[in-house]
PDB file of N, CA and C in Angstrom:
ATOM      1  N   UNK A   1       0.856  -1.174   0.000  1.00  0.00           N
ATOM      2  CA  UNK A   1       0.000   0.000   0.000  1.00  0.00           C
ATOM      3  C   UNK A   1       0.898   1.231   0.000  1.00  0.00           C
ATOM      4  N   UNK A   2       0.341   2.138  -0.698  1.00  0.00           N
ATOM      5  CA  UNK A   2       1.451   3.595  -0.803  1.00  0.00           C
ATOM      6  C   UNK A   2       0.413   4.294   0.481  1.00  0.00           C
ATOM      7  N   UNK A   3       2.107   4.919   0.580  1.00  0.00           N
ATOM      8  CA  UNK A   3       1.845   6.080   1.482  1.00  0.00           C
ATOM      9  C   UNK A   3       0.336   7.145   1.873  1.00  0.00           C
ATOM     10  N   UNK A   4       0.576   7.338   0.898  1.00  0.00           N
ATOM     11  CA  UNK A   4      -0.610   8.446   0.566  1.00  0.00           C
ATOM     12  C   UNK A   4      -2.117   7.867   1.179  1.00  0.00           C
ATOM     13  N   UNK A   5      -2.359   6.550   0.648  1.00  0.00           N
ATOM     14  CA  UNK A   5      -3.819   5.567   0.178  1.00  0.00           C
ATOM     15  C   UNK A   5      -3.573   5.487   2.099  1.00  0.00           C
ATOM     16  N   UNK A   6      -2.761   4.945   2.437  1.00  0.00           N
ATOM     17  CA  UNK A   6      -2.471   4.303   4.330  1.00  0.00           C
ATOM     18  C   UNK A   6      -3.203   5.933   5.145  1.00  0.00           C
ATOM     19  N   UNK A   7      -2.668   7.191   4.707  1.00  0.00           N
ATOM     20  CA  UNK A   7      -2.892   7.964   5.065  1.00  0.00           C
ATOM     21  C   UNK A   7      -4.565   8.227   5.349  1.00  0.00           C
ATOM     22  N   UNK A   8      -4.712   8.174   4.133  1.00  0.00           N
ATOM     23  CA  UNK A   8      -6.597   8.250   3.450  1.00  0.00           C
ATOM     24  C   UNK A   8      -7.450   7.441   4.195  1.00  0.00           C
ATOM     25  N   UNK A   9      -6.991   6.432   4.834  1.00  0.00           N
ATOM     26  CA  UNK A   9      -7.434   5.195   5.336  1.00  0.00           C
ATOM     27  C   UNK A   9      -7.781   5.685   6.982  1.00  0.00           C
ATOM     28  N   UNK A  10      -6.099   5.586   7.233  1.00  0.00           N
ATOM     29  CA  UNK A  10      -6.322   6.091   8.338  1.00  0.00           C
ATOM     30  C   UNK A  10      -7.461   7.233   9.084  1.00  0.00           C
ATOM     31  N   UNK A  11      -7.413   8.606   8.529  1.00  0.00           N
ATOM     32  CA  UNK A  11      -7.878   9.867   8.391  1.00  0.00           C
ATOM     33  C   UNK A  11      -9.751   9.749   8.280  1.00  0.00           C
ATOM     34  N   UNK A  12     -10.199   7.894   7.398  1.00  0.00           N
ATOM     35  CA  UNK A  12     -11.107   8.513   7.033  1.00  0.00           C
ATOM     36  C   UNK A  12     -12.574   7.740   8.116  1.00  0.00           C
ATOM     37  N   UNK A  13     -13.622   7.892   8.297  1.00  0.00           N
ATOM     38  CA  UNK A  13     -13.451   7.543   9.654  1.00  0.00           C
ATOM     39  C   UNK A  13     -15.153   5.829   8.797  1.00  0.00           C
ATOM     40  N   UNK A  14     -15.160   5.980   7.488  1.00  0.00           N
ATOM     41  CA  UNK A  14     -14.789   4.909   7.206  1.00  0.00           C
ATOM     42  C   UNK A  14     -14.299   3.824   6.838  1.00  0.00           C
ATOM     43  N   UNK A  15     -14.854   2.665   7.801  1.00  0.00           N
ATOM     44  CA  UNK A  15     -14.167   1.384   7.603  1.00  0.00           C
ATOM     45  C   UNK A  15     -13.176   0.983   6.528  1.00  0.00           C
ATOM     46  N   UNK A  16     -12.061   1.034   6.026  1.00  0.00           N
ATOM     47  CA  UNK A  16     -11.477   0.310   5.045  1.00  0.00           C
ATOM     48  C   UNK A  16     -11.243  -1.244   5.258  1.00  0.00           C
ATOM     49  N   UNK A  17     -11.457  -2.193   4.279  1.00  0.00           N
ATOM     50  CA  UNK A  17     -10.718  -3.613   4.323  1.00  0.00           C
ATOM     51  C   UNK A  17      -9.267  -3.533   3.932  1.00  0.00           C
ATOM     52  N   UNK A  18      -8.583  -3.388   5.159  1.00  0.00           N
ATOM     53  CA  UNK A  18      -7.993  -3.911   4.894  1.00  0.00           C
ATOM     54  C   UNK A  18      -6.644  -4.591   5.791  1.00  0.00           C
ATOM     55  N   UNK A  19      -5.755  -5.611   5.144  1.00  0.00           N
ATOM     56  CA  UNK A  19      -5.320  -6.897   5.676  1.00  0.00           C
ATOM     57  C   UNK A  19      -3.726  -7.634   5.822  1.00  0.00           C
ATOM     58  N   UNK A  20      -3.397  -7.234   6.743  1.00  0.00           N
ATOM     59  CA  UNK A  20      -1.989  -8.027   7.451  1.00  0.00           C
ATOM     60  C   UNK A  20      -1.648  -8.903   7.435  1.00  0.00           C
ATOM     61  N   UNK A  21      -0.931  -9.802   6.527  1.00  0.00           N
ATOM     62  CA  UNK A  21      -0.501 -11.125   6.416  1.00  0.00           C
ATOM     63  C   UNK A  21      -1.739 -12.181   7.026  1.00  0.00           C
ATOM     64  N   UNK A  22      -3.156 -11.359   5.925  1.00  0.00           N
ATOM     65  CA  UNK A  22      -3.679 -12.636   6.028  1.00  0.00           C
ATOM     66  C   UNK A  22      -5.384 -11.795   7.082  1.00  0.00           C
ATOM     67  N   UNK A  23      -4.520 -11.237   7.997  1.00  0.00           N
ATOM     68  CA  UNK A  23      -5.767 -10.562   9.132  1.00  0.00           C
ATOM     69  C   UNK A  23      -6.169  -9.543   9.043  1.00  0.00           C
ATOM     70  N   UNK A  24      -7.192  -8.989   8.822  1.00  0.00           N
ATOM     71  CA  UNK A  24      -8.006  -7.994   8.958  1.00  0.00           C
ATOM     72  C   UNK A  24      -7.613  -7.119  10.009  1.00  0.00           C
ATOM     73  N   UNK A  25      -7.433  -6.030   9.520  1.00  0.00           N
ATOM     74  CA  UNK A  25      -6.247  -5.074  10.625  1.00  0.00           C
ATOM     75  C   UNK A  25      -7.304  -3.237  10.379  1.00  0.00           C
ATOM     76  N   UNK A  26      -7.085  -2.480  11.352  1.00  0.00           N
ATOM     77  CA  UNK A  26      -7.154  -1.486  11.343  1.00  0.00           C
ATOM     78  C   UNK A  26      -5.882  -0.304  11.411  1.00  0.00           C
ATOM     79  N   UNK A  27      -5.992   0.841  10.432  1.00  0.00           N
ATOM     80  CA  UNK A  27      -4.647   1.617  10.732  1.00  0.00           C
ATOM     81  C   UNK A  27      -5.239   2.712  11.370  1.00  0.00           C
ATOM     82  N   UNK A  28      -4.221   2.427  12.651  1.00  0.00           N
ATOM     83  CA  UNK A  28      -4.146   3.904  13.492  1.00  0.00           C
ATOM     84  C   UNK A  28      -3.282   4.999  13.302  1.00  0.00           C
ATOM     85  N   UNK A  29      -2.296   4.767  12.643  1.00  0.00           N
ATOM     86  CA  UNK A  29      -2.018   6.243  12.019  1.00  0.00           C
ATOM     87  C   UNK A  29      -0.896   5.684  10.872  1.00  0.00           C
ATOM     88  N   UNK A  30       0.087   6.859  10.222  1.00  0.00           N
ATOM     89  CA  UNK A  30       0.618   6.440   9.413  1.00  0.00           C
ATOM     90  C   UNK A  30       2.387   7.355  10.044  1.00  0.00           C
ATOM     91  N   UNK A  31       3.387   6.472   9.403  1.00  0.00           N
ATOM     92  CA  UNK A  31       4.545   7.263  10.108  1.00  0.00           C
ATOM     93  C   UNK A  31       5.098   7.278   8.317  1.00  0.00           C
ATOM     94  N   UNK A  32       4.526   8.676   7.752  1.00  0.00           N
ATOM     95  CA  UNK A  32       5.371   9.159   6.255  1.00  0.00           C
ATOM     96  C   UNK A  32       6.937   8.464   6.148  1.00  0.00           C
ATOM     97  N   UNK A  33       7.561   9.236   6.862  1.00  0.00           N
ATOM     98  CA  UNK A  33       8.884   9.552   7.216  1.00  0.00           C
ATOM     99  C   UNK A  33       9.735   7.720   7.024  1.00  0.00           C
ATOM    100  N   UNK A  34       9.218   6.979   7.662  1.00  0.00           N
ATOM    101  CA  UNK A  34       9.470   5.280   7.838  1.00  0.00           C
ATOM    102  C   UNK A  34       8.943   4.904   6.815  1.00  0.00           C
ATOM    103  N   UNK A  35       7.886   5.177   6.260  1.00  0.00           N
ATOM    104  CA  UNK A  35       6.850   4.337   5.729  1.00  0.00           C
ATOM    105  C   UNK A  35       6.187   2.690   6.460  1.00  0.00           C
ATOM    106  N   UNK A  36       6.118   3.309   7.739  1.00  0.00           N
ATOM    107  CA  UNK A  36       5.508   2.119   8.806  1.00  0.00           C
ATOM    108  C   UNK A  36       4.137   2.664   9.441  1.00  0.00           C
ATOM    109  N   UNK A  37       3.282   2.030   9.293  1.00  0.00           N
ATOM    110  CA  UNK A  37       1.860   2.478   9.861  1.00  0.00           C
ATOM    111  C   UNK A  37       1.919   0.927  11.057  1.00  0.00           C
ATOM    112  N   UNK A  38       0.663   2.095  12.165  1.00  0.00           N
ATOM    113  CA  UNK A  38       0.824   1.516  13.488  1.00  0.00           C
ATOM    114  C   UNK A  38      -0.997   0.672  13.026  1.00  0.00           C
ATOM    115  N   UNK A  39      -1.002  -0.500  13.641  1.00  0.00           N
ATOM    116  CA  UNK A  39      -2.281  -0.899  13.229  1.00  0.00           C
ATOM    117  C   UNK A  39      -2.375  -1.961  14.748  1.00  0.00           C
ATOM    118  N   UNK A  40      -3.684  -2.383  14.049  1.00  0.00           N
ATOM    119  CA  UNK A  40      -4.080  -3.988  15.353  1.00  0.00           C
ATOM    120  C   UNK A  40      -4.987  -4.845  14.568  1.00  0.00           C
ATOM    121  N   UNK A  41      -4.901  -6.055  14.575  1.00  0.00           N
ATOM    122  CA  UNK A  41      -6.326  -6.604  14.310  1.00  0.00           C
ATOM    123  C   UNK A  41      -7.688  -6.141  15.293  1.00  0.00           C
ATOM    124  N   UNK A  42      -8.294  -6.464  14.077  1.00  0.00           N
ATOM    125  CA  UNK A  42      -9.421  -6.050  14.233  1.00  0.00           C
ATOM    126  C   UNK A  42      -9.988  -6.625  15.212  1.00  0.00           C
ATOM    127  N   UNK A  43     -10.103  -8.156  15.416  1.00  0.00           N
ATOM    128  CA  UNK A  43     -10.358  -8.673  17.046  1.00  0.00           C
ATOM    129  C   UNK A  43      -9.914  -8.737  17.804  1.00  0.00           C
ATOM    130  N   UNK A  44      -8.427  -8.024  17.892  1.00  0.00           N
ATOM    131  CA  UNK A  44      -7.479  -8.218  19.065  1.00  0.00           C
ATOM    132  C   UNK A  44      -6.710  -6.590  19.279  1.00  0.00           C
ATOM    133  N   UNK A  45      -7.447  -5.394  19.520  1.00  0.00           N
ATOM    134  CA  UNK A  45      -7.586  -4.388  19.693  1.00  0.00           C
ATOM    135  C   UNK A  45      -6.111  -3.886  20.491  1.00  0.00           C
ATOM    136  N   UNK A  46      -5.946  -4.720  21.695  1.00  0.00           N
ATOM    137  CA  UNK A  46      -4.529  -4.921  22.109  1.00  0.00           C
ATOM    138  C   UNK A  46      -3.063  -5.168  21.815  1.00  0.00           C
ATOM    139  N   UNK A  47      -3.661  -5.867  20.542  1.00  0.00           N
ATOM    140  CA  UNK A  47      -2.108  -6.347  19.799  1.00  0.00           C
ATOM    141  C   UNK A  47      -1.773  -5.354  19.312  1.00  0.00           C
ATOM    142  N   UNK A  48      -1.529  -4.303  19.218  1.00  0.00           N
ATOM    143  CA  UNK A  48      -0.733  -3.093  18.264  1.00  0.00           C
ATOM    144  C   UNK A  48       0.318  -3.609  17.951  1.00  0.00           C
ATOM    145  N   UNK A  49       1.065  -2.667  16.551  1.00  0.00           N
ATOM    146  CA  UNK A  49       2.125  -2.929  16.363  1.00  0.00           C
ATOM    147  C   UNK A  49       2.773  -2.044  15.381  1.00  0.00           C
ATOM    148  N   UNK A  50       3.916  -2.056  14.526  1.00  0.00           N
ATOM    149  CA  UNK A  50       4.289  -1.229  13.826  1.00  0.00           C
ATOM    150  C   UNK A  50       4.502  -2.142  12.451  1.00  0.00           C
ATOM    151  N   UNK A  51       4.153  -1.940  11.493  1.00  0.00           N
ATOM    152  CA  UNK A  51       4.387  -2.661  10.178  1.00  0.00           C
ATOM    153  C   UNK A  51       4.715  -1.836   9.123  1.00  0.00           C
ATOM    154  N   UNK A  52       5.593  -2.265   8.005  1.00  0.00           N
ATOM    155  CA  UNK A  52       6.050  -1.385   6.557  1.00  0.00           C
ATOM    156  C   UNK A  52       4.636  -1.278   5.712  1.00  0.00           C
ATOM    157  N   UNK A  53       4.151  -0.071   5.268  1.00  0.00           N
ATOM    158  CA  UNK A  53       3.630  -0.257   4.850  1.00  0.00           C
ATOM    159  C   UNK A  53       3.004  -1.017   3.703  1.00  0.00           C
ATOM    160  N   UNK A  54       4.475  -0.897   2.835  1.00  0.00           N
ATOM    161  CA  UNK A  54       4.400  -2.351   1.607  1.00  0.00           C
ATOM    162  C   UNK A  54       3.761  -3.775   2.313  1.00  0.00           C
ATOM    163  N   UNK A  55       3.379  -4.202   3.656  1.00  0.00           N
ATOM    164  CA  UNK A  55       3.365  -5.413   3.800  1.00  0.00           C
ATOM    165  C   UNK A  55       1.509  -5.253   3.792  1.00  0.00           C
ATOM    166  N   UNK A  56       1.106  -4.298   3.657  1.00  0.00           N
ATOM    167  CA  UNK A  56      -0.468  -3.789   3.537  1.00  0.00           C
ATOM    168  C   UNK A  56      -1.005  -4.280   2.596  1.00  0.00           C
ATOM    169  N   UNK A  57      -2.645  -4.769   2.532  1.00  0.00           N
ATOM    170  CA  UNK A  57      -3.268  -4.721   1.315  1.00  0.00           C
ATOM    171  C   UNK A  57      -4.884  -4.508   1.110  1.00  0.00           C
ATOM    172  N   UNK A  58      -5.074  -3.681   0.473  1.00  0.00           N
ATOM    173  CA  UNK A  58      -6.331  -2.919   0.915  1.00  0.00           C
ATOM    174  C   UNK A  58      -7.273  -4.045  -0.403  1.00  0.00           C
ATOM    175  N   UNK A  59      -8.479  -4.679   0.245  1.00  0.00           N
ATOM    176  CA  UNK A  59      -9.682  -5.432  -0.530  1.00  0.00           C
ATOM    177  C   UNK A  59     -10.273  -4.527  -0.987  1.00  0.00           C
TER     178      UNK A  59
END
């Protein structure tokens, strides 16, 4: 996923699909600069984490 689209996602306050090696993830924000957005699955609200954004893929 590019930069820009992770941003859009994030920002927009609807739902996007989209999915983390497989899991349905939400992005909580985006870090430009890295190109790493902070996300969680979607049923496990707790798990945060930091991922490249290339490893993204929006359904």
């Amino acid at each position: 996923m590019n930069n820009q689209r992770a941003q859009e996602i994030a920002a927009s306050p609807v739902m996007a699909n989209v999915i983390y090696q497989g899991v349905p993830i939400y992005i909580q924000n985006v870090d430009e600069q890295n190109e790493m957005a902070r996300i969680y699955p979607l049923d496990q609200p707790e798990n945060e984490q930091s991922v490249p954004l290339n490893s993204l893929i929006e359904q």
